[in-house]
N, C-alpha and C. Protein backbone atom coordinates (compact mmCIF):
# COMPACT_ATOMS: atom_id res chain seq x y z
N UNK A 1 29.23 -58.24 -12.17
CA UNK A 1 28.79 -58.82 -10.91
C UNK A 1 27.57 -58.04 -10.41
N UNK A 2 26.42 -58.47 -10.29
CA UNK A 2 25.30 -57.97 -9.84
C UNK A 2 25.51 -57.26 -7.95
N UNK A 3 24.86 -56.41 -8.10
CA UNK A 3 24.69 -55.36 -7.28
C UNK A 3 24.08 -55.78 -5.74
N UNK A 4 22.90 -56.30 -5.98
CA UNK A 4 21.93 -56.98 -5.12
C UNK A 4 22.09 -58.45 -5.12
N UNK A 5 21.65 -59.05 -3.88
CA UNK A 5 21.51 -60.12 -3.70
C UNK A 5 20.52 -60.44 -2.96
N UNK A 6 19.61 -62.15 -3.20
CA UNK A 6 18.32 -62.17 -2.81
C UNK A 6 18.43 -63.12 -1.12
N UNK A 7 17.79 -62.55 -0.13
CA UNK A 7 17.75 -63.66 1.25
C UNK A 7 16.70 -64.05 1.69
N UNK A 8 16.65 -65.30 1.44
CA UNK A 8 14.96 -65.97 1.88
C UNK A 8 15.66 -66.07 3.25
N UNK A 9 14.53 -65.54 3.58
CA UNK A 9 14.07 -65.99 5.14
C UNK A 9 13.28 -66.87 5.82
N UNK A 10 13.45 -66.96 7.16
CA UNK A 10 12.53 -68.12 7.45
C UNK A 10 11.21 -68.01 7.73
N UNK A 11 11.20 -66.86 7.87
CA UNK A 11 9.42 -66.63 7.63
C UNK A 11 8.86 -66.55 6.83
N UNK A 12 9.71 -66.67 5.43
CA UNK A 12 9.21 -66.51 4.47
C UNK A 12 9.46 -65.28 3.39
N UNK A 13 9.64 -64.09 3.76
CA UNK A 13 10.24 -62.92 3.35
C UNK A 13 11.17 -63.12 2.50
N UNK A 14 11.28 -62.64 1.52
CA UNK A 14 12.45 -62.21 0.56
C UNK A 14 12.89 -60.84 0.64
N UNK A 15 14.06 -61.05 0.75
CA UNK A 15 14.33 -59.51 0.46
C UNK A 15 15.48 -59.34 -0.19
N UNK A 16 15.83 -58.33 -1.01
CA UNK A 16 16.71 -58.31 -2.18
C UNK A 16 17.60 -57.05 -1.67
N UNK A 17 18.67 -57.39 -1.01
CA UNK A 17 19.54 -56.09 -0.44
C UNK A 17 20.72 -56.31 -1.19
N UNK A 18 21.77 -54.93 -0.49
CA UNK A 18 22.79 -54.67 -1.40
C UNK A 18 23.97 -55.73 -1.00
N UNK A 19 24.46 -55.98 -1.82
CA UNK A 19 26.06 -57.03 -1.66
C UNK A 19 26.92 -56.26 -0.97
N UNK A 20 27.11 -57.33 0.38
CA UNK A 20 28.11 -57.26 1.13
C UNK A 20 27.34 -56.36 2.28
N UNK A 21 26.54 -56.82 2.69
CA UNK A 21 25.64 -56.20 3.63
C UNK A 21 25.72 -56.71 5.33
N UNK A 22 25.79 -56.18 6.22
CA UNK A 22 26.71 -56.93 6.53
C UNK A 22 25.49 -57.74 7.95
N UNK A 23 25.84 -58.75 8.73
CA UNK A 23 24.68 -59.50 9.81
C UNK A 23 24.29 -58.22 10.81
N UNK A 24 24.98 -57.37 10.67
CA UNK A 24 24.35 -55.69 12.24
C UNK A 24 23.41 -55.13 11.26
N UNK A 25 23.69 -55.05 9.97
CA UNK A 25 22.63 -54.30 9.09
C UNK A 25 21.65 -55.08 9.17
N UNK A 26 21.41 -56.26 8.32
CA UNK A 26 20.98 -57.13 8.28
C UNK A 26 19.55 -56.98 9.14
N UNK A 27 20.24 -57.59 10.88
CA UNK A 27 20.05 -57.65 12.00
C UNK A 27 18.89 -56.42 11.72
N UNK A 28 19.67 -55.08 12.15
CA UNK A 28 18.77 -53.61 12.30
C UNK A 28 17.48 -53.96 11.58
N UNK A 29 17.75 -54.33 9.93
CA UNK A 29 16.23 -54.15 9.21
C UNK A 29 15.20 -54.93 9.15
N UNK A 30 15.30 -56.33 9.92
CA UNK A 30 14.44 -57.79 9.90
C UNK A 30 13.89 -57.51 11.68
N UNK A 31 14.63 -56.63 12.57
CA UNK A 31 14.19 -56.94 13.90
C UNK A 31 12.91 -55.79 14.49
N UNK A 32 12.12 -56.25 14.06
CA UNK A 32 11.19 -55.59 14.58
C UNK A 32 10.62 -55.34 15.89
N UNK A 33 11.09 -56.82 16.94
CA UNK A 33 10.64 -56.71 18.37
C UNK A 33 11.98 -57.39 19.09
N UNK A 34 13.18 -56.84 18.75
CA UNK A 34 14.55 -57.11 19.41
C UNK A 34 14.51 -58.68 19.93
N UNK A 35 13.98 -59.41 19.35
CA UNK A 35 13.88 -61.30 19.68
C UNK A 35 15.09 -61.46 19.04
N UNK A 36 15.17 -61.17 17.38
CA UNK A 36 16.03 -61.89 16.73
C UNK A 36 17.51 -61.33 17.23
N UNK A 37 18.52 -61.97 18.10
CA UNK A 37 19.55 -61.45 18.19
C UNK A 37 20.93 -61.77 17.56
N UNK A 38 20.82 -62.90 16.29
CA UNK A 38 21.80 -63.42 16.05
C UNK A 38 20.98 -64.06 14.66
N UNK A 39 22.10 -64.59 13.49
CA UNK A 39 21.31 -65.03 12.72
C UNK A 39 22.39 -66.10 12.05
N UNK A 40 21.74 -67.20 11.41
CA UNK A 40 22.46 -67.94 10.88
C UNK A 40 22.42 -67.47 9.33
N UNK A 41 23.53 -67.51 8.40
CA UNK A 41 23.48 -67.33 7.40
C UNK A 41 23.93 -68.85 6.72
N UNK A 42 23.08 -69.66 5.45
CA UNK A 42 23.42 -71.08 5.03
C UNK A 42 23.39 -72.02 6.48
N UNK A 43 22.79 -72.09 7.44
CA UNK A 43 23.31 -72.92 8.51
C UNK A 43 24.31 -72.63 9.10
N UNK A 44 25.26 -71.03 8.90
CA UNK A 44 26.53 -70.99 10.01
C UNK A 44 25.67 -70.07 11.30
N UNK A 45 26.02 -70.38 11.97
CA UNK A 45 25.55 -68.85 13.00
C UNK A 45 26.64 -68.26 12.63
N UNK A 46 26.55 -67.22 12.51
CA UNK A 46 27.35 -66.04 12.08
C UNK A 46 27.93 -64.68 12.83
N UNK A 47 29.13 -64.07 12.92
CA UNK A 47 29.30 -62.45 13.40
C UNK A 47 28.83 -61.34 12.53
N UNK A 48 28.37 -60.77 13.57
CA UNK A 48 27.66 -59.14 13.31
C UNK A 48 28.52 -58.93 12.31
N UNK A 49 29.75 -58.80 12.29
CA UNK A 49 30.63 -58.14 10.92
C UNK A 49 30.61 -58.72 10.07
N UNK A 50 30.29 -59.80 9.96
CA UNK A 50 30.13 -60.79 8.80
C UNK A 50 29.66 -60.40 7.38
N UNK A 51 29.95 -60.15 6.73
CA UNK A 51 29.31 -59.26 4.82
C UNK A 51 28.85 -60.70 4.02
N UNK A 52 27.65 -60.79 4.29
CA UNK A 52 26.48 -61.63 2.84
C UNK A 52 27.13 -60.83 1.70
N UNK A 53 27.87 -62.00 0.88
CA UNK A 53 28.67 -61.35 -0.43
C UNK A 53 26.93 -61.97 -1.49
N UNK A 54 26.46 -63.06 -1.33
CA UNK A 54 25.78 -64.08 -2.03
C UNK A 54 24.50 -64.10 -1.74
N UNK A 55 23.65 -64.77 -2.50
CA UNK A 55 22.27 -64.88 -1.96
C UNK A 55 22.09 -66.27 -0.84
N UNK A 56 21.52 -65.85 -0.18
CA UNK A 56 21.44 -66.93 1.34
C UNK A 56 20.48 -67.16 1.43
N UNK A 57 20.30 -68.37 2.69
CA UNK A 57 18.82 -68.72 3.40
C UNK A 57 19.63 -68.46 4.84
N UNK A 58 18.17 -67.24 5.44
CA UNK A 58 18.52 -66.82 6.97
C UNK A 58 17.75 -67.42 7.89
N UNK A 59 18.48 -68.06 8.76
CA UNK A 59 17.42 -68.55 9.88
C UNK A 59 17.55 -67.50 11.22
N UNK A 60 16.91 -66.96 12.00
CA UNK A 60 16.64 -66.27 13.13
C UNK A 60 17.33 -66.93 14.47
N UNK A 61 18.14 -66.52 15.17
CA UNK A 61 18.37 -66.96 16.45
C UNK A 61 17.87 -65.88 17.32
N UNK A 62 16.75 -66.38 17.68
CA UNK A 62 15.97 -65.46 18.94
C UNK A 62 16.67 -66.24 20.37
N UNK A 63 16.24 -64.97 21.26
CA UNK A 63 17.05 -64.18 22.72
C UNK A 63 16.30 -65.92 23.29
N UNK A 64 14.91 -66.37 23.12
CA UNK A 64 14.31 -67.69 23.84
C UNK A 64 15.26 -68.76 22.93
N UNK A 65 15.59 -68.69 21.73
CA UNK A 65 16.25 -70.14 21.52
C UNK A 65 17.25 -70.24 23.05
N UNK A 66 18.20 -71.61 23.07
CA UNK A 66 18.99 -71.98 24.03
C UNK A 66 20.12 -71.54 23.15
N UNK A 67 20.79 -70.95 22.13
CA UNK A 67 21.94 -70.58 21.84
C UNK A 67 21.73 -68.96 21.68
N UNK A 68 20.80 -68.36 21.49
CA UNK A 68 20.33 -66.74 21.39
C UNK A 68 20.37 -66.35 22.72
N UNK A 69 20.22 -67.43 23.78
CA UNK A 69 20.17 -67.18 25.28
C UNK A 69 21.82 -67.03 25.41
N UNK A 70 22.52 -67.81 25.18
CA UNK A 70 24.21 -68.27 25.01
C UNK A 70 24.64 -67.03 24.67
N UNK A 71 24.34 -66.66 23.10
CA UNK A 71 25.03 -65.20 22.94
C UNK A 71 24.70 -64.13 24.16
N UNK A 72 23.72 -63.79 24.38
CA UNK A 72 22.85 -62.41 25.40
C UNK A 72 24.01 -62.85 26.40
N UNK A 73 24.21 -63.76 27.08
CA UNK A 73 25.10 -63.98 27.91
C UNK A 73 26.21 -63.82 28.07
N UNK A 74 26.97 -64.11 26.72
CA UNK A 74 28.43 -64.13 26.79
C UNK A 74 28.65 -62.72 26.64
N UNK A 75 27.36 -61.85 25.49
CA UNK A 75 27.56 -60.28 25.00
C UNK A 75 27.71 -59.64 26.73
N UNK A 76 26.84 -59.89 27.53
CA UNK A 76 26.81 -59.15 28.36
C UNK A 76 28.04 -59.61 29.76
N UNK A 77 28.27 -60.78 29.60
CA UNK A 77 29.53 -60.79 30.41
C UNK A 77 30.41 -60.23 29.74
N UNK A 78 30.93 -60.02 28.52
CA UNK A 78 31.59 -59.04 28.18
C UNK A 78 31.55 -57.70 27.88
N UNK A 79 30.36 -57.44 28.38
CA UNK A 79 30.41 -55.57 28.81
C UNK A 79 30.68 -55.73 29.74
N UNK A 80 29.82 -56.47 31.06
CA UNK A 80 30.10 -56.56 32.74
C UNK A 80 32.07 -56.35 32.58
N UNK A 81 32.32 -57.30 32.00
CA UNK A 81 33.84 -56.90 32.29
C UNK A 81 34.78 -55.71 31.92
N UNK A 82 33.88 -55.09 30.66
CA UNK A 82 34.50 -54.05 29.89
C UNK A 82 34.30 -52.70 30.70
N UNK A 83 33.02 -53.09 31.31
CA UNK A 83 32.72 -51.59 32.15
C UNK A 83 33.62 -51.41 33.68
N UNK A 84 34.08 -52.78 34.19
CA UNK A 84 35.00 -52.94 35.45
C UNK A 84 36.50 -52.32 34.71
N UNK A 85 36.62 -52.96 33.71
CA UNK A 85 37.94 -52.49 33.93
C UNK A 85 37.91 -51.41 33.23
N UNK A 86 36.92 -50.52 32.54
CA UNK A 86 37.07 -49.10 31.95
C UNK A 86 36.59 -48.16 33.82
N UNK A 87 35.98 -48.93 34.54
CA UNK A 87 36.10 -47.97 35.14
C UNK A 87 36.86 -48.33 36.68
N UNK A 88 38.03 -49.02 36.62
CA UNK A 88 38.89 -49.69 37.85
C UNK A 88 39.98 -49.77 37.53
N UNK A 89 40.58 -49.63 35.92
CA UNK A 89 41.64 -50.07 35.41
C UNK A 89 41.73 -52.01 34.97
N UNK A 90 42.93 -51.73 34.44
CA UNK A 90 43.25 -53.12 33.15
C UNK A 90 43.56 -54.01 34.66
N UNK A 91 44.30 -53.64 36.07
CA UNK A 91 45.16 -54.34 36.66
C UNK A 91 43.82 -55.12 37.60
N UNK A 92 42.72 -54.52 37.32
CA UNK A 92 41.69 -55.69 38.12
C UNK A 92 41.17 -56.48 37.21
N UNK A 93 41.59 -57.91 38.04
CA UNK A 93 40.80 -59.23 37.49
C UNK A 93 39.56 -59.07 37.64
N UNK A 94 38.78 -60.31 36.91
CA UNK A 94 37.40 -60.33 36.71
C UNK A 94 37.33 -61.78 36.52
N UNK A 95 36.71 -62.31 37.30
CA UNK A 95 36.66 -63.97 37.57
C UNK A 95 35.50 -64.90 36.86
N UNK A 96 34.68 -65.00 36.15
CA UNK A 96 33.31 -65.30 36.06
C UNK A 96 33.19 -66.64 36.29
N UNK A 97 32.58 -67.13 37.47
CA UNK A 97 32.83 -68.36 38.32
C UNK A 97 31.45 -68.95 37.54
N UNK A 98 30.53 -69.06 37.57
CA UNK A 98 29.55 -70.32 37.28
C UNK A 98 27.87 -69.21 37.63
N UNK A 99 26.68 -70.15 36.89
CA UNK A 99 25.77 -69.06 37.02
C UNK A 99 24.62 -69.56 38.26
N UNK A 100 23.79 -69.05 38.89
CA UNK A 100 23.27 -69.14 40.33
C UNK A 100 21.72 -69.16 39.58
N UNK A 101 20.95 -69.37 39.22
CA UNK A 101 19.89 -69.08 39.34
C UNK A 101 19.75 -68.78 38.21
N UNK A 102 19.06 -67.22 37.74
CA UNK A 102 19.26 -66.35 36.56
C UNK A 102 19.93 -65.31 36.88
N UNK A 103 21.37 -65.95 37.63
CA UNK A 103 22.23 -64.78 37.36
C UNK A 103 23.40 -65.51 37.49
N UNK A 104 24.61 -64.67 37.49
CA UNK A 104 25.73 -65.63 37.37
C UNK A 104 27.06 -64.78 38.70
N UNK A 105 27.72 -65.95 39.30
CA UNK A 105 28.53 -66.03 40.15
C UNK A 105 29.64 -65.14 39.76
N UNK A 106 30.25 -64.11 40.18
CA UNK A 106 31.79 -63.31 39.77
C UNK A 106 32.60 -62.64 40.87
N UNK A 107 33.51 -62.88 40.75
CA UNK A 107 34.44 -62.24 41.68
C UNK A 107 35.18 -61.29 41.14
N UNK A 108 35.31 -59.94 41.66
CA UNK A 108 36.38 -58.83 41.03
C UNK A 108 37.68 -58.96 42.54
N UNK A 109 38.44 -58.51 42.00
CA UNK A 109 39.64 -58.34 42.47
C UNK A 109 40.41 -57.79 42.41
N UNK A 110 39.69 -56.54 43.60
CA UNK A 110 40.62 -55.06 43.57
C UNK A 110 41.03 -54.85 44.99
N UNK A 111 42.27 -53.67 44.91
CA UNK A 111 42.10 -53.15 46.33
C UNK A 111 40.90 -52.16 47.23
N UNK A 112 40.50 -51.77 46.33
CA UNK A 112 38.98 -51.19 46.95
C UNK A 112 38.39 -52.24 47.30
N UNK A 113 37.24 -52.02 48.11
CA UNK A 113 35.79 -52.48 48.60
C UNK A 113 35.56 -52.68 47.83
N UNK A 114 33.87 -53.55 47.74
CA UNK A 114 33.17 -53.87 47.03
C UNK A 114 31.83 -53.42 47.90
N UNK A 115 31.29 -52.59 47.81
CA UNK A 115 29.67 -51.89 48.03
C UNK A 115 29.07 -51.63 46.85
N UNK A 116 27.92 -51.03 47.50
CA UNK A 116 26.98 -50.76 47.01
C UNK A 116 27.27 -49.52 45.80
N UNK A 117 28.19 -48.58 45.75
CA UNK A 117 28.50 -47.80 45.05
C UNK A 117 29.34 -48.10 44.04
N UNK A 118 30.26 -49.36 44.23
CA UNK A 118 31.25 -49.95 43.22
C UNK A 118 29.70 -50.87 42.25
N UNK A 119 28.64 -51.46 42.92
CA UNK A 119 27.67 -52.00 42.21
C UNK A 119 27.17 -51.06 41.15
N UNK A 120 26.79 -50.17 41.69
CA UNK A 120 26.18 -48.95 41.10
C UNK A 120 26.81 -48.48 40.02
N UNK A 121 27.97 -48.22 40.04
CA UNK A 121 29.19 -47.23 39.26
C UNK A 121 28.87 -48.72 37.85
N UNK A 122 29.16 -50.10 38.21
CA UNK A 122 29.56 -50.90 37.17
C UNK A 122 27.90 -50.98 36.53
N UNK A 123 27.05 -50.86 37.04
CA UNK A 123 25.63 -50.89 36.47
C UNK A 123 25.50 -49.77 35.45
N UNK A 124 25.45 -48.50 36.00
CA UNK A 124 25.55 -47.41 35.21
C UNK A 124 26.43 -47.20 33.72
N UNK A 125 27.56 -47.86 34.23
CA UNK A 125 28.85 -47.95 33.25
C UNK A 125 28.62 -49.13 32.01
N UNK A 126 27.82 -50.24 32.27
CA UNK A 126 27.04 -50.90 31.46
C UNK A 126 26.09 -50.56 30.53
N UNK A 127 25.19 -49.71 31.21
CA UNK A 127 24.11 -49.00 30.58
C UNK A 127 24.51 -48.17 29.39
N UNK A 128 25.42 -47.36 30.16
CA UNK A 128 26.20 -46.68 28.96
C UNK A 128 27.01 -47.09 27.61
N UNK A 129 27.50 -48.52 28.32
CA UNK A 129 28.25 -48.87 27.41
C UNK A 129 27.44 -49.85 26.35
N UNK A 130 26.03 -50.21 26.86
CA UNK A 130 24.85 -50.86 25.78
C UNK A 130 24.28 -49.90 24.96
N UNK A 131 24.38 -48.54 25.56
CA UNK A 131 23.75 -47.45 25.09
C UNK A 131 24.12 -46.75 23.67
N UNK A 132 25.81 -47.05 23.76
CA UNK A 132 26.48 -46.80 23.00
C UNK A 132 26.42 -47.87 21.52
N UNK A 133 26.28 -49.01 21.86
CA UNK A 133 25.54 -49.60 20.83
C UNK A 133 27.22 -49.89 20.09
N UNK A 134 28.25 -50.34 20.57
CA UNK A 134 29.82 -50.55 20.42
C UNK A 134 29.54 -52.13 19.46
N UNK A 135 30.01 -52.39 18.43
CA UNK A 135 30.20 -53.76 18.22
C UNK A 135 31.15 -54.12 18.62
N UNK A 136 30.37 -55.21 18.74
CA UNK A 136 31.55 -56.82 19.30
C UNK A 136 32.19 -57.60 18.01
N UNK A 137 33.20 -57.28 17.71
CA UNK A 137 33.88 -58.15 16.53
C UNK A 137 34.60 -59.16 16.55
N UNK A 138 34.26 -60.44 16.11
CA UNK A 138 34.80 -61.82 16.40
C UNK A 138 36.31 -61.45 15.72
N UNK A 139 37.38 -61.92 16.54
CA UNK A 139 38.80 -62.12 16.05
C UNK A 139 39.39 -63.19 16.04
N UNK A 140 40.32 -63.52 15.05
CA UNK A 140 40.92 -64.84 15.11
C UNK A 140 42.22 -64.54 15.07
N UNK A 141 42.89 -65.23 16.08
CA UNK A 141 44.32 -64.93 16.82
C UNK A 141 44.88 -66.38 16.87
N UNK A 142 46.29 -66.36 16.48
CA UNK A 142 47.15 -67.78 16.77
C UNK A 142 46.75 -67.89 18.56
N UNK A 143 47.07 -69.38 18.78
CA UNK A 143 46.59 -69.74 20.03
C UNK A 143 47.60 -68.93 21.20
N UNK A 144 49.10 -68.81 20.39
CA UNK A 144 50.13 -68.27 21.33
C UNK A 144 49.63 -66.92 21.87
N UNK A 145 49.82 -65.86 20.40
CA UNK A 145 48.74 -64.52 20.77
C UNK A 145 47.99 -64.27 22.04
N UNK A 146 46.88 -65.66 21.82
CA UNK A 146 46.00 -65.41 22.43
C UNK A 146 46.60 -65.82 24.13
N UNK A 147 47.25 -66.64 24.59
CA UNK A 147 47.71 -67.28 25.70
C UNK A 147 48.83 -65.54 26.17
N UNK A 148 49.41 -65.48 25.08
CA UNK A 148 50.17 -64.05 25.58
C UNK A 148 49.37 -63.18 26.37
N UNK A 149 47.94 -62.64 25.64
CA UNK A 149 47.30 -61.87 25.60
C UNK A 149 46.70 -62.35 27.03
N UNK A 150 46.08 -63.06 27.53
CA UNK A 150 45.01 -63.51 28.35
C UNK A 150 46.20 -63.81 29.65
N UNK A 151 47.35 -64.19 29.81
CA UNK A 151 48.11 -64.15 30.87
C UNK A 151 48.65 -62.71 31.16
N UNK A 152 48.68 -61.38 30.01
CA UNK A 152 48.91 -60.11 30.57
C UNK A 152 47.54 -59.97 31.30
N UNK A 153 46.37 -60.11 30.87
CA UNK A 153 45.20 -60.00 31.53
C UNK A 153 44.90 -60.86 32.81
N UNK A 154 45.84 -61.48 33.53
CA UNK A 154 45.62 -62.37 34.46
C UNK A 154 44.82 -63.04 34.62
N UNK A 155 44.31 -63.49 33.53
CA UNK A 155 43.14 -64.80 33.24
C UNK A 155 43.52 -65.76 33.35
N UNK A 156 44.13 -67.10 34.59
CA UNK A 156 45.04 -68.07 34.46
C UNK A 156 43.71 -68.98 33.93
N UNK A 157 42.67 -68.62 34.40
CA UNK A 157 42.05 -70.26 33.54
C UNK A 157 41.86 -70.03 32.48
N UNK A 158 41.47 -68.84 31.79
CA UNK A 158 41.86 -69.23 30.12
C UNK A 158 43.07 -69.57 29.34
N UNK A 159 43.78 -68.95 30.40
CA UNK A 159 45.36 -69.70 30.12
C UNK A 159 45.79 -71.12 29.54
N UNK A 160 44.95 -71.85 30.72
CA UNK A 160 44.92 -73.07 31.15
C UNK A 160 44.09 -73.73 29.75
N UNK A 161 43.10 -73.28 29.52
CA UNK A 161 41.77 -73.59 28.63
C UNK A 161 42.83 -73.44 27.43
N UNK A 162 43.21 -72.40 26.83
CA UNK A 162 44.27 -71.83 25.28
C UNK A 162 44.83 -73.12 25.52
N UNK A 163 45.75 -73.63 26.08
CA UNK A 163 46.97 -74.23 26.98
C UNK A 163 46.93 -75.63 25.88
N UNK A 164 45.62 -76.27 26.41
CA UNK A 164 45.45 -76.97 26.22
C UNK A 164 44.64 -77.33 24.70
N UNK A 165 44.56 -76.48 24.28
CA UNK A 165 43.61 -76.33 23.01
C UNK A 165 44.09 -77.26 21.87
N UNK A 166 43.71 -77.70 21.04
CA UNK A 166 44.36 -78.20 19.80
C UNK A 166 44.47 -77.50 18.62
N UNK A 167 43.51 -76.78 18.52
CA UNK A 167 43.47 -75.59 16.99
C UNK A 167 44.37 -74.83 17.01
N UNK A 168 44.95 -74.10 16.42
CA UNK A 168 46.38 -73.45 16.23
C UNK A 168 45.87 -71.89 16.53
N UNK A 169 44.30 -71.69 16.31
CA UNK A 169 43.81 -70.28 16.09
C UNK A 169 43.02 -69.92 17.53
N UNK A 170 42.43 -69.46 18.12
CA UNK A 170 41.10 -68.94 18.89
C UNK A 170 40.75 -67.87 18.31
């Protein structure tokens, strides 16, 4: 079984890397001006953990496409939430209501206040936690799992959303 495998790109580039390489590597060595944030491998959009066993055709999902915008979004509502509850605890909700403008609507729900210093603390705690450069790894969980999982987290509308799902997996 050969060693290397070849990935045309869409700009044109070939490049001949090692098997089983994975879309974060990938990612690191094609991004020269942090646009490309996601990539399709054969037409799938694909996860960062994902390992190119084969030779492919890569298409680019840049931060301006309307689905490269989609990921940046969802990545960063899920730090916004990771940094609340790493720094408030698991027992505060985190609501993400709908987006305003170019920003998006959320409600936390703690017994503390909400100032200017709880802003601050979750900004900082973000920074850090982008800083850190943590992957995000797609998981696939039976739907029950997941409904278990998301009602200990007091998420009733994903509850609701699982609830109703038809696929057996999320």
């Amino acid at each position: 079984m050969k060693k290397e495998i070849k990935l045309i790109c869409e700009d044109g580039k070939i490049l001949e890397v090692q098997r089983g390489i994975t879309v974060a590597e990938l990612l690191k060595m094609i991004n020269e001006d942090d646009q490309v944030i996601a990539l399709r491998v054969n037409g799938a959009a694909s996860p960062t953990n994902m390992e190119i066993m084969n030779d492919a055709y890569i298409k680019y999902i840049k931060i301006s496409d309307r689905i490269g915008r989609k990921i940046y979004i969802k990545g960063l509502q899920y730090v916004y939430i990771l940094a609340v509850k790493e720094l408030y605890g698991d027992n505060v909700v985190v609501n993400i209501k709908h987006s305003i403008d170019k920003g998006i609507y959320t409600e936390i729900n703690m017994k503390r206040h909400i100032d200017g210093d709880v802003v601050k603390a979750i900004k900082n705690k973000m920074k850090s936690l982008i800083a850190a450069d943590l992957p995000i790894k797609k998981v696939s969980v039976s739907r029950d799992d997941a409904i278990d999982y998301v009602k200990s987290q007091k998420d009733n509308e994903k509850v609701l959303n699982y609830t109703y799902m038809t696929s057996d997996y999320v």
